[in-house]
PDB file of N, CA and C in Angstrom:
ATOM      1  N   UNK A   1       0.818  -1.190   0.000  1.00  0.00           N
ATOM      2  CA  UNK A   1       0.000   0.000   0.000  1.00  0.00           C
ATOM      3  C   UNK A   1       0.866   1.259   0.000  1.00  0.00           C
ATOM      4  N   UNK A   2       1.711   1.296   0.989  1.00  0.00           N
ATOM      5  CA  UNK A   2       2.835   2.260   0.631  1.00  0.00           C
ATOM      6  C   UNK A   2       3.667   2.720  -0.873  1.00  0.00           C
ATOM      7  N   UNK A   3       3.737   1.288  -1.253  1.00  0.00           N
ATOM      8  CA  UNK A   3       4.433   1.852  -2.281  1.00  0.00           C
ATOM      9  C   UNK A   3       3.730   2.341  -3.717  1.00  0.00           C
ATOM     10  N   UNK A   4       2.346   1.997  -3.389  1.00  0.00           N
ATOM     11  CA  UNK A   4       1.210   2.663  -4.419  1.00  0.00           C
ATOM     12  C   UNK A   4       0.869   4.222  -4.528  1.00  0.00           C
ATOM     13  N   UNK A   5       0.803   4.520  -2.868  1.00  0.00           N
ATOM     14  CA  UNK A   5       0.849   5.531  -2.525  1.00  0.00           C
ATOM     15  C   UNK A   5       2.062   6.467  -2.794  1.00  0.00           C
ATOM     16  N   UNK A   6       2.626   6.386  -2.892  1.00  0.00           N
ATOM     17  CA  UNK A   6       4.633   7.349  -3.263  1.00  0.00           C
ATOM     18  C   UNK A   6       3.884   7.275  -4.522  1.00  0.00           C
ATOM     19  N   UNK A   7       3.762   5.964  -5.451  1.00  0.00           N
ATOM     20  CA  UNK A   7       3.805   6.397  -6.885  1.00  0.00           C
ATOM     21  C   UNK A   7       3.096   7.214  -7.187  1.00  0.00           C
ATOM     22  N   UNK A   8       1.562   7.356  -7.024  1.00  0.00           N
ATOM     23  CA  UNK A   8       0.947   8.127  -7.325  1.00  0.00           C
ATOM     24  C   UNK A   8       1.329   9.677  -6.561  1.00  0.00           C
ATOM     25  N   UNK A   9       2.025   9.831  -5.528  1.00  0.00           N
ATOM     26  CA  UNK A   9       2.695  11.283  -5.079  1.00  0.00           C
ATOM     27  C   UNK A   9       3.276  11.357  -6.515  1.00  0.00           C
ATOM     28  N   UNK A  10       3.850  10.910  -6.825  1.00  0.00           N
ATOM     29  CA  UNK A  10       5.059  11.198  -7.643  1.00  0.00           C
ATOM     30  C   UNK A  10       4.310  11.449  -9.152  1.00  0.00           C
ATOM     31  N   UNK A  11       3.562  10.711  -9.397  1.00  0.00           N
ATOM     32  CA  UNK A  11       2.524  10.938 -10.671  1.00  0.00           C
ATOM     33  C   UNK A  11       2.020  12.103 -10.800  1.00  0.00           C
ATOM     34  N   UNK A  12       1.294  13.004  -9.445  1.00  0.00           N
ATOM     35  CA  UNK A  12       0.900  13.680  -9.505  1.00  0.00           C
ATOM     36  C   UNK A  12       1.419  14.830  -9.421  1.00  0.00           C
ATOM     37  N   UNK A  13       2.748  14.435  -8.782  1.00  0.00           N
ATOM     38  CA  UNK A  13       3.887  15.790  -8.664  1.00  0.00           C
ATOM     39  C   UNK A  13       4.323  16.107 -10.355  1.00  0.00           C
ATOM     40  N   UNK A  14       4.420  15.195 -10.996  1.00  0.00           N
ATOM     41  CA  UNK A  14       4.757  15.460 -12.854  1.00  0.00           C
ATOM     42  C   UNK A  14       3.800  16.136 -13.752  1.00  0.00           C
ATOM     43  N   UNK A  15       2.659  15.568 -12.995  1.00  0.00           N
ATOM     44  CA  UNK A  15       1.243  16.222 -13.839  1.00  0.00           C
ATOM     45  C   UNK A  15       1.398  17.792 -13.376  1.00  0.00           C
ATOM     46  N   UNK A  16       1.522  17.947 -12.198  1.00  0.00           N
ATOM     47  CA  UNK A  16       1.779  19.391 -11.900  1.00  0.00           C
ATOM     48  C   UNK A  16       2.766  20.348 -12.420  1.00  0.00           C
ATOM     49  N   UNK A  17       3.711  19.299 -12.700  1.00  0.00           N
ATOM     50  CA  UNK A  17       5.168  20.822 -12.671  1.00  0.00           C
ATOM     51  C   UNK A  17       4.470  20.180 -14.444  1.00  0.00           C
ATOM     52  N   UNK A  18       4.218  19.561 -15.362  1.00  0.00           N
ATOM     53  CA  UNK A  18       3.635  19.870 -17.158  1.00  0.00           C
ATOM     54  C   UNK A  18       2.986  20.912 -16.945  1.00  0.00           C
ATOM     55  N   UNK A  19       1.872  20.949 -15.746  1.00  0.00           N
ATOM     56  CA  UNK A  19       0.807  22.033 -16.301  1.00  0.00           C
ATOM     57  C   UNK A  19       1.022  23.148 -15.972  1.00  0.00           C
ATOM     58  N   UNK A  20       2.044  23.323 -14.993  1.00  0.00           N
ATOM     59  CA  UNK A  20       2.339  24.678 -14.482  1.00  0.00           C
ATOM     60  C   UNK A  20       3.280  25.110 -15.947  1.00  0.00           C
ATOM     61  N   UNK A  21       3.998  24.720 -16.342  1.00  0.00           N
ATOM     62  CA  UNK A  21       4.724  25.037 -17.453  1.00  0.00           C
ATOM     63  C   UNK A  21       4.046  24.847 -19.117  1.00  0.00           C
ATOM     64  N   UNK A  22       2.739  24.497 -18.999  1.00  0.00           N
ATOM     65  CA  UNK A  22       1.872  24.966 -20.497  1.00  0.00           C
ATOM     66  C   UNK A  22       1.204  26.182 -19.977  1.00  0.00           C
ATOM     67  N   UNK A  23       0.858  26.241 -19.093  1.00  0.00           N
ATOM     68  CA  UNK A  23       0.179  27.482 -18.243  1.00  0.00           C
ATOM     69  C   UNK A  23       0.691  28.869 -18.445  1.00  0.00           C
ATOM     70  N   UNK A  24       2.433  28.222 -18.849  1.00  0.00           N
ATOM     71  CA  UNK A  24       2.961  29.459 -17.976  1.00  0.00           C
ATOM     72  C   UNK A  24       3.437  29.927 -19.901  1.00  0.00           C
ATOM     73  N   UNK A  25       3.436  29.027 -20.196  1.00  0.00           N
ATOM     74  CA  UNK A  25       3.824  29.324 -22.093  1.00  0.00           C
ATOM     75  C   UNK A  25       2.533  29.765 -23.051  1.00  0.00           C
ATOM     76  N   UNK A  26       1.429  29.551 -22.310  1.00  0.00           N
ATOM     77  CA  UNK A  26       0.292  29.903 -23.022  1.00  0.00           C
ATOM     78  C   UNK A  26       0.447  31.948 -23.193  1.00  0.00           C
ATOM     79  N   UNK A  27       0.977  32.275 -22.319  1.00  0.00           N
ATOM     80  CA  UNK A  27       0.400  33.521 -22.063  1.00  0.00           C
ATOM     81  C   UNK A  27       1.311  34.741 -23.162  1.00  0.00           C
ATOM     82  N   UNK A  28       1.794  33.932 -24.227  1.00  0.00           N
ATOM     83  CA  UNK A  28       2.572  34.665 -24.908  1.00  0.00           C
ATOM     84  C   UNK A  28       2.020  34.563 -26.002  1.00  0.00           C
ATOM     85  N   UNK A  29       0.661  33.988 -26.115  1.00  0.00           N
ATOM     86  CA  UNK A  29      -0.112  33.744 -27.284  1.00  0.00           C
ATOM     87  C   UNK A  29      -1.137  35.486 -27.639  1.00  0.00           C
ATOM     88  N   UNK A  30      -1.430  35.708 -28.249  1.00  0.00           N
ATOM     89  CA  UNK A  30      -2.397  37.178 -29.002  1.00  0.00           C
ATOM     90  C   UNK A  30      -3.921  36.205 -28.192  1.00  0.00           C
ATOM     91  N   UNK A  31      -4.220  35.400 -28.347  1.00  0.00           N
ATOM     92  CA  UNK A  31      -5.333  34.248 -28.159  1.00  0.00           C
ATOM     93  C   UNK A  31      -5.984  35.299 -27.152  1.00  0.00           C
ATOM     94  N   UNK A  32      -7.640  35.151 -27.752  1.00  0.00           N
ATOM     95  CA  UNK A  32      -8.709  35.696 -26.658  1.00  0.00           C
ATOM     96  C   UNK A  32      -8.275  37.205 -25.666  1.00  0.00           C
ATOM     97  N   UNK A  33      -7.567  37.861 -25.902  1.00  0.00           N
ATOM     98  CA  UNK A  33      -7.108  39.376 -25.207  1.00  0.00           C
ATOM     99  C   UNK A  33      -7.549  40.344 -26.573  1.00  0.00           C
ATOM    100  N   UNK A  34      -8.006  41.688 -26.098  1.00  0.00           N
ATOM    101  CA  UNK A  34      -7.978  42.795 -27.032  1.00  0.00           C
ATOM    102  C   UNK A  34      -6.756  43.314 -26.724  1.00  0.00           C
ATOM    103  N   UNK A  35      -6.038  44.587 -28.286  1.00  0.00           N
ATOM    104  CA  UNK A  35      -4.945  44.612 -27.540  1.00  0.00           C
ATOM    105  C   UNK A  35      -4.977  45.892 -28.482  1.00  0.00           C
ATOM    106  N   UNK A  36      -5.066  46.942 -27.433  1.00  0.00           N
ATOM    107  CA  UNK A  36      -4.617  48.039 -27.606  1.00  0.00           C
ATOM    108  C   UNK A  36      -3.281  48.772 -28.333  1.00  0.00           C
ATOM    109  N   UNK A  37      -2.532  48.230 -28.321  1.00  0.00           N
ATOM    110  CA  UNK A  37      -0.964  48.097 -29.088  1.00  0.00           C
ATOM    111  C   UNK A  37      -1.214  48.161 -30.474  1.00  0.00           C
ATOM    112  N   UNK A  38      -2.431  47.406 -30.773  1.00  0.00           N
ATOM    113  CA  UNK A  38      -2.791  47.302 -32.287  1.00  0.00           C
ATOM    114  C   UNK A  38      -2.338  48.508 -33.070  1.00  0.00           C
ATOM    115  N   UNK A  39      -3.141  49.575 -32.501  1.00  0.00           N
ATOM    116  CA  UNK A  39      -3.530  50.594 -33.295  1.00  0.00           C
ATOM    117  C   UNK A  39      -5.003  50.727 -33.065  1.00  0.00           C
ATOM    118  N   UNK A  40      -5.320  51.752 -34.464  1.00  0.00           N
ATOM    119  CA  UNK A  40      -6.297  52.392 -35.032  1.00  0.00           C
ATOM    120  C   UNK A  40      -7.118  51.162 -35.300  1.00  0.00           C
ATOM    121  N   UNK A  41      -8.249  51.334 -35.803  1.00  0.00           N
ATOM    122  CA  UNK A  41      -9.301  49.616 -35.972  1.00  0.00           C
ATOM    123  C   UNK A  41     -10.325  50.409 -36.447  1.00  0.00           C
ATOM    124  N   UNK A  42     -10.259  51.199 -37.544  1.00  0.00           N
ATOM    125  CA  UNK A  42     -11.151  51.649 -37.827  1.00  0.00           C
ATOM    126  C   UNK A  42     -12.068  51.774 -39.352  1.00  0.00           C
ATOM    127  N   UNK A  43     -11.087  51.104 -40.374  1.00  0.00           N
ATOM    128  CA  UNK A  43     -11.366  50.564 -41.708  1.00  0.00           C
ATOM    129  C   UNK A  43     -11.207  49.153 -41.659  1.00  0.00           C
ATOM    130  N   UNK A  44     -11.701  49.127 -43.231  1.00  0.00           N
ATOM    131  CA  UNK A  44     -11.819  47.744 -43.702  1.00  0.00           C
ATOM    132  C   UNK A  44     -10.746  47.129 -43.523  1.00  0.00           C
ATOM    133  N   UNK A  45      -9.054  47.918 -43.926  1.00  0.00           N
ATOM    134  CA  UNK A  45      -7.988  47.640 -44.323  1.00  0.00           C
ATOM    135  C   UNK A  45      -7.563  47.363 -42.747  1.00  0.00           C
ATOM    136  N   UNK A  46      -8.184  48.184 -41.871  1.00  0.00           N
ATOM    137  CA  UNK A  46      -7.585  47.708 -40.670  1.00  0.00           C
ATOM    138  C   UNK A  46      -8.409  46.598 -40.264  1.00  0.00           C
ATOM    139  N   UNK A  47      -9.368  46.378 -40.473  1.00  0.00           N
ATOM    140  CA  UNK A  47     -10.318  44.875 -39.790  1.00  0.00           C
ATOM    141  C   UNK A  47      -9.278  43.642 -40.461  1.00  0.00           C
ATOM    142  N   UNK A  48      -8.833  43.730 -41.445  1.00  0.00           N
ATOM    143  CA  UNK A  48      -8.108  42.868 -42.321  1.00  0.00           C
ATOM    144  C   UNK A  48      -6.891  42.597 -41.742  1.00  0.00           C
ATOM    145  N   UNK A  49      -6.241  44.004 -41.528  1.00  0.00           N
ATOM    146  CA  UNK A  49      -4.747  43.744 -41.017  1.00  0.00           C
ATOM    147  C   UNK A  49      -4.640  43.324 -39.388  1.00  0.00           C
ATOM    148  N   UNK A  50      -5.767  43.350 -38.866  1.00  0.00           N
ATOM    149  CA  UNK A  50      -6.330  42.962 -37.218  1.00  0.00           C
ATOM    150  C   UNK A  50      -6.503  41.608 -37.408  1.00  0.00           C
ATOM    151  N   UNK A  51      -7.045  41.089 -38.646  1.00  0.00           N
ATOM    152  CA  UNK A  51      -7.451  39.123 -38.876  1.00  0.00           C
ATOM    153  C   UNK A  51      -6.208  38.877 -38.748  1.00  0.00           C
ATOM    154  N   UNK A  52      -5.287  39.204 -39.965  1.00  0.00           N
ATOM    155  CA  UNK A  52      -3.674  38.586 -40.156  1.00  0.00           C
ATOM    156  C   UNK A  52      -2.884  38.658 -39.158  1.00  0.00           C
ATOM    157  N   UNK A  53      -3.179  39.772 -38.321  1.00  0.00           N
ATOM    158  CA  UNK A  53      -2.233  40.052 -37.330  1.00  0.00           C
ATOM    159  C   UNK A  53      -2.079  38.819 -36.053  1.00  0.00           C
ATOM    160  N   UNK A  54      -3.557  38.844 -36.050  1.00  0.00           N
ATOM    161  CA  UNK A  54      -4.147  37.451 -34.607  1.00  0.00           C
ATOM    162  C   UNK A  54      -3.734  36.525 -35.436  1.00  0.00           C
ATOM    163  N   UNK A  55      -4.029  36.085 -37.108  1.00  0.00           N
ATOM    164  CA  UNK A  55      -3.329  35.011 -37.601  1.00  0.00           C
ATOM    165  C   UNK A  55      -2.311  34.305 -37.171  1.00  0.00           C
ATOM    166  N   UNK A  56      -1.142  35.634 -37.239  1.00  0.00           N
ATOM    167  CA  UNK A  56       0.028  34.776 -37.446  1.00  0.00           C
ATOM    168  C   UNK A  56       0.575  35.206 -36.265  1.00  0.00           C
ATOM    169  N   UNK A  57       0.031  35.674 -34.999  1.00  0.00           N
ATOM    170  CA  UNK A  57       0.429  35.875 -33.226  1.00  0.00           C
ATOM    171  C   UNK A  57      -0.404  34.955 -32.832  1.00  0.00           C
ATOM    172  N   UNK A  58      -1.362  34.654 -33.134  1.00  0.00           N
ATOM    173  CA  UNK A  58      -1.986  33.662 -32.395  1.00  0.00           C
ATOM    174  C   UNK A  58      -1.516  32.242 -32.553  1.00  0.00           C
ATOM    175  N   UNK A  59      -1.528  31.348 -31.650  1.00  0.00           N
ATOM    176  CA  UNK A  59      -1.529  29.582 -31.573  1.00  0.00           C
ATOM    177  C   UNK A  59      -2.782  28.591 -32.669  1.00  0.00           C
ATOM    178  N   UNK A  60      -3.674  29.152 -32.069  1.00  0.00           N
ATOM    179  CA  UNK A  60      -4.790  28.819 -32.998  1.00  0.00           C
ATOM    180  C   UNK A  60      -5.281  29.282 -34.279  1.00  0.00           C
ATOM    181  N   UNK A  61      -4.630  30.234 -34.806  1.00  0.00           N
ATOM    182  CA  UNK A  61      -4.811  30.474 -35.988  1.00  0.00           C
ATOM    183  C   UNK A  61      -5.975  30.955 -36.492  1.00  0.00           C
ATOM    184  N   UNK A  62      -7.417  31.738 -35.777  1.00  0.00           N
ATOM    185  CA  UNK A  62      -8.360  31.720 -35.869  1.00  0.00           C
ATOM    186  C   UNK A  62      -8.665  33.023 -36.833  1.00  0.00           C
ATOM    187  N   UNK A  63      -7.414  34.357 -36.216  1.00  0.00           N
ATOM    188  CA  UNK A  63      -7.969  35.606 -36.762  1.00  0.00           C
ATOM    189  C   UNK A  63      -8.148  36.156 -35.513  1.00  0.00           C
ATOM    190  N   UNK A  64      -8.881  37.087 -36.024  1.00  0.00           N
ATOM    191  CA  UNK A  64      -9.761  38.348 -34.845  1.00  0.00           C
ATOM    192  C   UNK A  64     -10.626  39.084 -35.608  1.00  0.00           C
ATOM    193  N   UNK A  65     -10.998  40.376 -35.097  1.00  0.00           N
ATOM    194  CA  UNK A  65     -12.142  41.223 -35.477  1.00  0.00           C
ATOM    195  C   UNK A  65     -11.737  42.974 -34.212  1.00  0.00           C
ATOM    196  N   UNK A  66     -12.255  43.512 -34.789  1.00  0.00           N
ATOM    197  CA  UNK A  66     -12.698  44.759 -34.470  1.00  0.00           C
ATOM    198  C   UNK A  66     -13.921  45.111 -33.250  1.00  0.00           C
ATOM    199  N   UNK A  67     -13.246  45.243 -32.124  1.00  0.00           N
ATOM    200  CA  UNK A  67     -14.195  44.826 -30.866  1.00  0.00           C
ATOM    201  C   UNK A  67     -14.512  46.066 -30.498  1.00  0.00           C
ATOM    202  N   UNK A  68     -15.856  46.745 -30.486  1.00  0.00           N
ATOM    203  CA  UNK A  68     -15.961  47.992 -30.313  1.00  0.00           C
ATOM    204  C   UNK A  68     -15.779  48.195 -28.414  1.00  0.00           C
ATOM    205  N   UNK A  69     -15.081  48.950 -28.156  1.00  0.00           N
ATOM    206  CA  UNK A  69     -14.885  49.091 -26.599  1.00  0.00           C
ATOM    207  C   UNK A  69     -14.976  50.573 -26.544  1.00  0.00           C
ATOM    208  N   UNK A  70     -15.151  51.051 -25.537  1.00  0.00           N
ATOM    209  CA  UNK A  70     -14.650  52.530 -24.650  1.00  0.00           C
ATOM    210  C   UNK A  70     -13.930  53.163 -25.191  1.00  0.00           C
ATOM    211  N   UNK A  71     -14.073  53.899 -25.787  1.00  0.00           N
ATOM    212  CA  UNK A  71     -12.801  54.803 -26.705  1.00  0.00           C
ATOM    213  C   UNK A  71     -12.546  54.544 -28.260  1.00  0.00           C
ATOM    214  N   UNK A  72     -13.386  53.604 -28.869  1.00  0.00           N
ATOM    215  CA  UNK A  72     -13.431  53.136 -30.323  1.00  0.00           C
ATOM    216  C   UNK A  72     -12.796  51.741 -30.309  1.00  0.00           C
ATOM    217  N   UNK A  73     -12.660  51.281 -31.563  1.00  0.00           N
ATOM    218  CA  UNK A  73     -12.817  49.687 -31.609  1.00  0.00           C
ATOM    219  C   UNK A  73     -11.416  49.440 -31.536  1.00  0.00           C
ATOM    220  N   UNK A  74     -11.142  47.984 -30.930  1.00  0.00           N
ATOM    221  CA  UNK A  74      -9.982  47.692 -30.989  1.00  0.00           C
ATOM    222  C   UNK A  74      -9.705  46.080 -31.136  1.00  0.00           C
ATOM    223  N   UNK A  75      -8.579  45.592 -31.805  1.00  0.00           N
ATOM    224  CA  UNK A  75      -8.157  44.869 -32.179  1.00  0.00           C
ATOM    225  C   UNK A  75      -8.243  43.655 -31.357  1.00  0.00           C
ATOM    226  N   UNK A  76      -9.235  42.283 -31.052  1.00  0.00           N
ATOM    227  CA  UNK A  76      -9.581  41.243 -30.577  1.00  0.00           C
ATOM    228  C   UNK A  76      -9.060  40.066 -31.439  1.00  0.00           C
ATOM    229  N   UNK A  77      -8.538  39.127 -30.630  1.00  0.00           N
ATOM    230  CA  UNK A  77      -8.093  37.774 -31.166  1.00  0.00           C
ATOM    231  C   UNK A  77      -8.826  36.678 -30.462  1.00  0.00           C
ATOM    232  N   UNK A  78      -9.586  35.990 -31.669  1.00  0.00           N
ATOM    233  CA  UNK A  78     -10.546  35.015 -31.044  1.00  0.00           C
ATOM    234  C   UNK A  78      -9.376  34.080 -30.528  1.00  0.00           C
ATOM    235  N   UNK A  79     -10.591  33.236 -29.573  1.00  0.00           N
ATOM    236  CA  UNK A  79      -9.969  32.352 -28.931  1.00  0.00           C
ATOM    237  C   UNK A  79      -9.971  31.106 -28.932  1.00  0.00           C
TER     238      UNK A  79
END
């Protein structure tokens, strides 16, 4: 019984330090944040250059859109 018990300590100590470290690499993704940095978001040419932009910063590859907020629209990357 003891020695079932350690293993699974130990199982669960690995599962922890993986997820703390995808956790901690996720956050460099464009993914699901608006981001002010963009710019302007206020033409077509910018709704376009706001898709490509989340394109090719984002993980998922989804795009974005033009998120109207407080102060005029700004640059959203779906998630």
């Amino acid at each position: 019984m003891t020695t079932t018990v350690k293993i699974m300590f130990f199982a669960m100590l690995i599962v922890l330090l993986f997820s703390i470290d995808v956790v901690e690499g996720s956050g460099n993704s464009l993914c699901c944040n608006t981001h002010a940095k963009f710019g302007a978001c206020k033409t077509y040419q910018d709704r376009k250059r706001c898709n490509k932009w989340c394109r090719d910063g984002c993980d998922n590859k989804k795009g974005g859109f033009c998120k109207r907020v407080a102060g005029g629209a700004k640059c959203h990357c779906y998630c």
